[in-house]
Protein backbone atom coordinates (compact mmCIF):
# COMPACT_ATOMS: atom_id res chain seq x y z
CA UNK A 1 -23.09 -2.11 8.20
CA UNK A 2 -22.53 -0.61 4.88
CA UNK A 3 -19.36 1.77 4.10
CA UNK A 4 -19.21 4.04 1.61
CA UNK A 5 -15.55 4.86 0.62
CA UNK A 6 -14.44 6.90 -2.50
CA UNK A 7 -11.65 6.87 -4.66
CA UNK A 8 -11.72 9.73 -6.48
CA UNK A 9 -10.60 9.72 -10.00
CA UNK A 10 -9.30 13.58 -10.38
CA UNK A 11 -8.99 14.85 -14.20
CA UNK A 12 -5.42 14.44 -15.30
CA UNK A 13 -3.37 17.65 -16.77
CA UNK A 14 -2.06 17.84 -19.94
CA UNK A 15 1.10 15.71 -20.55
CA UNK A 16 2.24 17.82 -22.86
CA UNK A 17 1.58 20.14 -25.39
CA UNK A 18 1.05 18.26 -28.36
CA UNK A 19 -0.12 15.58 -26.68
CA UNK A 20 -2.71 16.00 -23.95
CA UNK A 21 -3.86 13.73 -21.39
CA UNK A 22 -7.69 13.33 -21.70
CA UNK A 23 -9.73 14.72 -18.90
CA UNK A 24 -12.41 12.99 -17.72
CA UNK A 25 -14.71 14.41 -14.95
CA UNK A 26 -14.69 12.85 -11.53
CA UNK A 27 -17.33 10.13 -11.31
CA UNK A 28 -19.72 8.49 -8.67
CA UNK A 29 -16.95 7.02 -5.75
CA UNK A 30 -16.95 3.43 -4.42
CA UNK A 31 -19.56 1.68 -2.88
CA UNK A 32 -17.59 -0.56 -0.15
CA UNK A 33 -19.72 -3.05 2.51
CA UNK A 34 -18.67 -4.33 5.64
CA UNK A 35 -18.17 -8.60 5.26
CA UNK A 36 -16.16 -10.90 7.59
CA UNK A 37 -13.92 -12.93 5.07
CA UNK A 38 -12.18 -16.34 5.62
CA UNK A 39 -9.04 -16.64 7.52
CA UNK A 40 -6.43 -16.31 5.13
CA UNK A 41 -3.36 -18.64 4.41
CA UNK A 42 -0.83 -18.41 7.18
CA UNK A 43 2.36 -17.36 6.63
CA UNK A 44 5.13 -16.54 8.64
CA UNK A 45 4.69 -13.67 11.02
CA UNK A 46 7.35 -10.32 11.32
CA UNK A 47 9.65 -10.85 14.54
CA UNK A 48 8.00 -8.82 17.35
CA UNK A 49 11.18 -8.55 18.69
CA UNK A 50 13.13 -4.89 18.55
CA UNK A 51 16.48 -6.23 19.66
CA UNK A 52 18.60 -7.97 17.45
CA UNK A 53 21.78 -6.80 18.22
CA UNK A 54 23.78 -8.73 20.39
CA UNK A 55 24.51 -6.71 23.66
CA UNK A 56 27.75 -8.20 24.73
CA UNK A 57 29.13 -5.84 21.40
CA UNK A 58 26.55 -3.26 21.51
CA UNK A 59 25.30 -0.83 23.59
CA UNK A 60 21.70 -1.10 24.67
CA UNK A 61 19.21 1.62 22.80
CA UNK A 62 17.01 2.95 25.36
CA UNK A 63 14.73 4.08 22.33
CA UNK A 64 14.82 0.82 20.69
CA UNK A 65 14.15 -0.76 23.85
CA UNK A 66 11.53 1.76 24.53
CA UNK A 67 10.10 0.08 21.24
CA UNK A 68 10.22 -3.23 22.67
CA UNK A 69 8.05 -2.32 25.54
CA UNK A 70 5.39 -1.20 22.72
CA UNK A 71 5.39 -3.96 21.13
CA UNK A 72 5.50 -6.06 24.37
CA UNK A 73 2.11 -4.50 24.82
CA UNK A 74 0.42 -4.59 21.43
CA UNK A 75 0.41 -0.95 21.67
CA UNK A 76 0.49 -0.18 17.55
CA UNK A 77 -0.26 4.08 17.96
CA UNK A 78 3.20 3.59 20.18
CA UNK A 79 4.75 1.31 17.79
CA UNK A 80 4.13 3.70 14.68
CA UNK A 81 4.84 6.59 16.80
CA UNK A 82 8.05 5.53 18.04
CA UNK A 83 9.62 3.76 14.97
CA UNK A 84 8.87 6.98 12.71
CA UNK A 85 11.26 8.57 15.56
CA UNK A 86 14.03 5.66 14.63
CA UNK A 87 13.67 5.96 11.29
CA UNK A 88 15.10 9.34 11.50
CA UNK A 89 18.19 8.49 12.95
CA UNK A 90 21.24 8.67 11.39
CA UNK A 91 21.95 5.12 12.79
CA UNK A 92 21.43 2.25 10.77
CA UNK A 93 20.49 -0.03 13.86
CA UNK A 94 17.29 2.20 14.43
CA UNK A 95 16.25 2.60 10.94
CA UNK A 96 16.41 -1.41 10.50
CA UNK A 97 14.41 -1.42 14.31
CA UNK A 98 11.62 0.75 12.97
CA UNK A 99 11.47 -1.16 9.52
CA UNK A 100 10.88 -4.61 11.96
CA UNK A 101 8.24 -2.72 14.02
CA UNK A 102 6.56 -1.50 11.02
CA UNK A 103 6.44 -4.75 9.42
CA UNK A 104 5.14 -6.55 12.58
CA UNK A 105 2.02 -3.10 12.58
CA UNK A 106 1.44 -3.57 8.80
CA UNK A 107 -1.12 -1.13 8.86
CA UNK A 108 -2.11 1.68 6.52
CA UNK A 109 -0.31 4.67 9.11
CA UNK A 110 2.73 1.83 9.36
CA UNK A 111 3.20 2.02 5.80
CA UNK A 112 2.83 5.58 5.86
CA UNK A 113 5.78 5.73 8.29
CA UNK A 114 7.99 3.51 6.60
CA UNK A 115 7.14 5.68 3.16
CA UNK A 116 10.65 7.68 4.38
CA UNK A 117 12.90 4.40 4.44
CA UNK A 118 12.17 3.51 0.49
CA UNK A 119 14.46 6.67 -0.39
CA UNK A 120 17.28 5.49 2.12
CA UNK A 121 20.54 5.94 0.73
CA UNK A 122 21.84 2.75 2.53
CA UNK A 123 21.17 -0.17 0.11
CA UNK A 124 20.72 -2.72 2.44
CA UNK A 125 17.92 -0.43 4.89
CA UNK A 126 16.29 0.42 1.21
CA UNK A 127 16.25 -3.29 0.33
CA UNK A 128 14.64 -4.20 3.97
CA UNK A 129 11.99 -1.05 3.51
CA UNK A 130 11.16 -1.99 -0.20
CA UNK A 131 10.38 -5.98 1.91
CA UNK A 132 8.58 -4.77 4.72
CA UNK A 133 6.43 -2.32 2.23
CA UNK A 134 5.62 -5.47 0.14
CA UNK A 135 5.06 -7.08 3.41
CA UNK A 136 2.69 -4.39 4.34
CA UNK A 137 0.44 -3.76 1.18
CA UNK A 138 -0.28 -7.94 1.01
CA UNK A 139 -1.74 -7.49 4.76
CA UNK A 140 -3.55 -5.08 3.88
CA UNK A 141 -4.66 -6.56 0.89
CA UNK A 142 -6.11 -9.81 2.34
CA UNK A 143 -8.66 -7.22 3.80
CA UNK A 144 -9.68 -5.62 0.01
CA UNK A 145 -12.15 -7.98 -1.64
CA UNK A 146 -15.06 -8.07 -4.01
CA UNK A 147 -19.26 -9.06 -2.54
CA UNK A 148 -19.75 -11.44 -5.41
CA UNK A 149 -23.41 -11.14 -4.93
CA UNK A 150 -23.26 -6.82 -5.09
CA UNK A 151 -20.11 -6.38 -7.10
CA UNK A 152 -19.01 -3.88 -4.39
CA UNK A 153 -15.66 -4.09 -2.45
CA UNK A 154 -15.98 -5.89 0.78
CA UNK A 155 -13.45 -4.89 3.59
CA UNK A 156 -13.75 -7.45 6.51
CA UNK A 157 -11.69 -9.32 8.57
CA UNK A 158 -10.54 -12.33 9.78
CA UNK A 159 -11.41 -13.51 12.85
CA UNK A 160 -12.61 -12.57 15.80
CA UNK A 161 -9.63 -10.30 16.61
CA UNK A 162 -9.62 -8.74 13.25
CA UNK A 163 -11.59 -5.96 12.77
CA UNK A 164 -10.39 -5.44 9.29
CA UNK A 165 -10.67 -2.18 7.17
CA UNK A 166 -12.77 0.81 7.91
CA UNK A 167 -13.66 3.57 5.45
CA UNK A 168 -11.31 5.38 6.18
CA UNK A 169 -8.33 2.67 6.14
CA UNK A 170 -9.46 1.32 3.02
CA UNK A 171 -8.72 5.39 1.63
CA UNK A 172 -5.45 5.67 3.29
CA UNK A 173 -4.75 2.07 1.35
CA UNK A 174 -5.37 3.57 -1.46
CA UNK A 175 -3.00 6.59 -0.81
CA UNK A 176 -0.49 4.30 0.82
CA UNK A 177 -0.07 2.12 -2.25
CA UNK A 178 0.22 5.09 -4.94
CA UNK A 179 2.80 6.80 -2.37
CA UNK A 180 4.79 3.63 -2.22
CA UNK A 181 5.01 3.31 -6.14
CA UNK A 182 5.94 6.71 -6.75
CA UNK A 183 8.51 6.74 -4.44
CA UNK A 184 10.49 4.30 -6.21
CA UNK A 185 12.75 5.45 -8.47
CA UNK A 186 13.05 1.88 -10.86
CA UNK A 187 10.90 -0.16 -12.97
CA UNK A 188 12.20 -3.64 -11.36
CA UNK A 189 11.68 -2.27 -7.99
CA UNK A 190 8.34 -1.03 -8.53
CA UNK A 191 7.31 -4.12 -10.48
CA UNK A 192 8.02 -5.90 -6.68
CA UNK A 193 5.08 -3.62 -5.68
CA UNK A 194 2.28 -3.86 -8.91
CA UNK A 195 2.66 -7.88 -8.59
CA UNK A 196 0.75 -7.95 -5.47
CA UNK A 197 -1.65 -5.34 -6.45
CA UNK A 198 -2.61 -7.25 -9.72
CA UNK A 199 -4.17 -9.91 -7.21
CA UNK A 200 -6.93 -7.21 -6.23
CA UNK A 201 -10.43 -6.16 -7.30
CA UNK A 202 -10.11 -3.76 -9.97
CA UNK A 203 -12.38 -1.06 -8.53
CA UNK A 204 -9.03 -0.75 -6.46
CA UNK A 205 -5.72 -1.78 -8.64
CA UNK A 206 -7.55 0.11 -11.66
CA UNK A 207 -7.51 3.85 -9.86
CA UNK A 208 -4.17 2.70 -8.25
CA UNK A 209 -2.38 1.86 -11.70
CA UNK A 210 -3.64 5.12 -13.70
CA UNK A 211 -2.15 7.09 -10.51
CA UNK A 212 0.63 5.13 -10.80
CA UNK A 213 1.06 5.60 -15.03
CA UNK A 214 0.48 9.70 -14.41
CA UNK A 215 2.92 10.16 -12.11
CA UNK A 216 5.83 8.34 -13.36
CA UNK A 217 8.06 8.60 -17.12
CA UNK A 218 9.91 6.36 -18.41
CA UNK A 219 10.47 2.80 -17.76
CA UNK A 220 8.41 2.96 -14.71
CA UNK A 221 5.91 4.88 -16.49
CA UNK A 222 6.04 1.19 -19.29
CA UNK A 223 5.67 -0.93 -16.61
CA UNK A 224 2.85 0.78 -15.19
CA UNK A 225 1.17 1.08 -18.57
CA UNK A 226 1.72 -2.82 -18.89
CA UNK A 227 -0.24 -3.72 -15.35
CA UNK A 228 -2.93 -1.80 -16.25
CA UNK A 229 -3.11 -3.53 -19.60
CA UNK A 230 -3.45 -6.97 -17.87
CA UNK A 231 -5.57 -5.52 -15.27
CA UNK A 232 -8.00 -4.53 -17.79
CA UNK A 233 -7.80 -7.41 -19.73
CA UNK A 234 -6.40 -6.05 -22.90
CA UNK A 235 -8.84 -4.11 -23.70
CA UNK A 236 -7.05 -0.61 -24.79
CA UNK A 237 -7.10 1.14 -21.49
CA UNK A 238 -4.17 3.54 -22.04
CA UNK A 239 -5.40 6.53 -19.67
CA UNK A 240 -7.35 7.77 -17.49
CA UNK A 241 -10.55 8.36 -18.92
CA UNK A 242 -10.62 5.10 -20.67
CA UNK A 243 -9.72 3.45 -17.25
CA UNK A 244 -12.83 4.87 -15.77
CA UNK A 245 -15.39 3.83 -18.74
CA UNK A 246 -13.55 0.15 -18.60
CA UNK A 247 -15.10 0.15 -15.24
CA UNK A 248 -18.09 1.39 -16.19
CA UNK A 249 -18.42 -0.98 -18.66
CA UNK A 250 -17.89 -3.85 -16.58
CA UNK A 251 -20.37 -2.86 -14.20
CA UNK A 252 -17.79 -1.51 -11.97
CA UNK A 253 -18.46 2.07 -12.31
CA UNK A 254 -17.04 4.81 -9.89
């Protein structure tokens, strides 16, 4: 079955007077087809389990073990559902619960949810979100991948039990992933994120990285600049209007 997903290059506004961003009009959006892919490398699995705490000190959490029971039964709408709810409490225990939970999902809406946790003013939950987001965005990734006979982005999955992305999913990826960076608020720490994407077709880190170097300054703003420079092999691609006639170019046009 072929899917037809678009990411849609929007014309940038001026960065400043004297020196504007280029505009480029909105071109043709991505041509994505449907392709089981091999089962990926193993590696080790989130802990399903919600309840780490040791209960001869603590309390039990009726909502975190209302979150067990979800995950108990592969239930992920529940899962995302309830761990967005603990990842507005004020108590640490829940927010590190949800980030687990999340982690264990890994889905487009999981990352969504956990979105809130990278601006958590407790280092160590912001250190365990910024982990389980990088965690998240390499699932999803194993599902992105390029039809070496079309040139257009497969999303498949792996196995029987794996229905991997639909067209939809494979949008909300690309949302998920520019959220994440910008809500980041240092170079090293969004560096952790542009690795993985750098492993990617380009017809998807390309539009994510020229996101990404519009809506950040400074350092973060350099190290974007810098992955899309290696993503497009050198080439000169300092915006995004040049970004979408690299693409072009290569054949991989919008």
């Amino acid at each position: 079955m072929l899917l037809v997903v678009m990411v849609v290059f929007r014309p940038s506004p001026a960065a400043s007077p004297e020196n504007p961003a280029p505009a480029a009009e909105a071109g043709p959006l991505l041509s994505i087809v449907s392709e089981p892919k091999a089962e990926p490398p193993q590696t080790a699995s989130p802990s399903r389990s919600a309840a780490h705490f040791n209960e001869t000190e603590l309390p039990p959490d009726e909502e975190i073990e209302r979150l067990q029971e979800y995950l108990d039964a592969n239930d992920n709408d529940a899962i995302v559902e309830q761990a967005s709810f603990l990842a507005e409490s004020e108590d640490p225990r829940r927010r590190e619960e949800a980030i687990d939970a999340l982690m264990w999902v890994s889905t487009p809406k999981a990352g969504m949810a956990l979105l809130p946790l990278l601006r958590d003013q407790d280092e160590e939950t912001y250190q365990a979100a910024l982990s389980a987001m990088a965690h998240i965005l390499n699932t999803i990734g194993t599902q992105i991948g390029d039809d070496s006979a079309t040139g257009e982005l497969v999303v498949g999955g792996s196995g029987d039990d794996k229905a991997g992305l639909d067209e939809d999913e494979l949008q909300e990826s690309f949302e998920l992933w520019v959220a994440a960076c910008m809500a980041l608020d240092n170079a090293d720490d969004l560096e952790f994120l542009l690795i993985s994407l750098t492993g990617l077709d380009v017809k998807f880190s390309v539009p994510v990285l020229v996101e990404v170097l519009e809506g950040t300054t400074g350092e973060m703003q350099e190290k974007a600049a810098w992955y899309l420079d290696v993503a497009t092999n050198s080439d000169g691609v300092t915006n995004r209007e040049e970004a979408m006639l690299w693409l072009q170019e290569q054949g991989n046009g919008f």
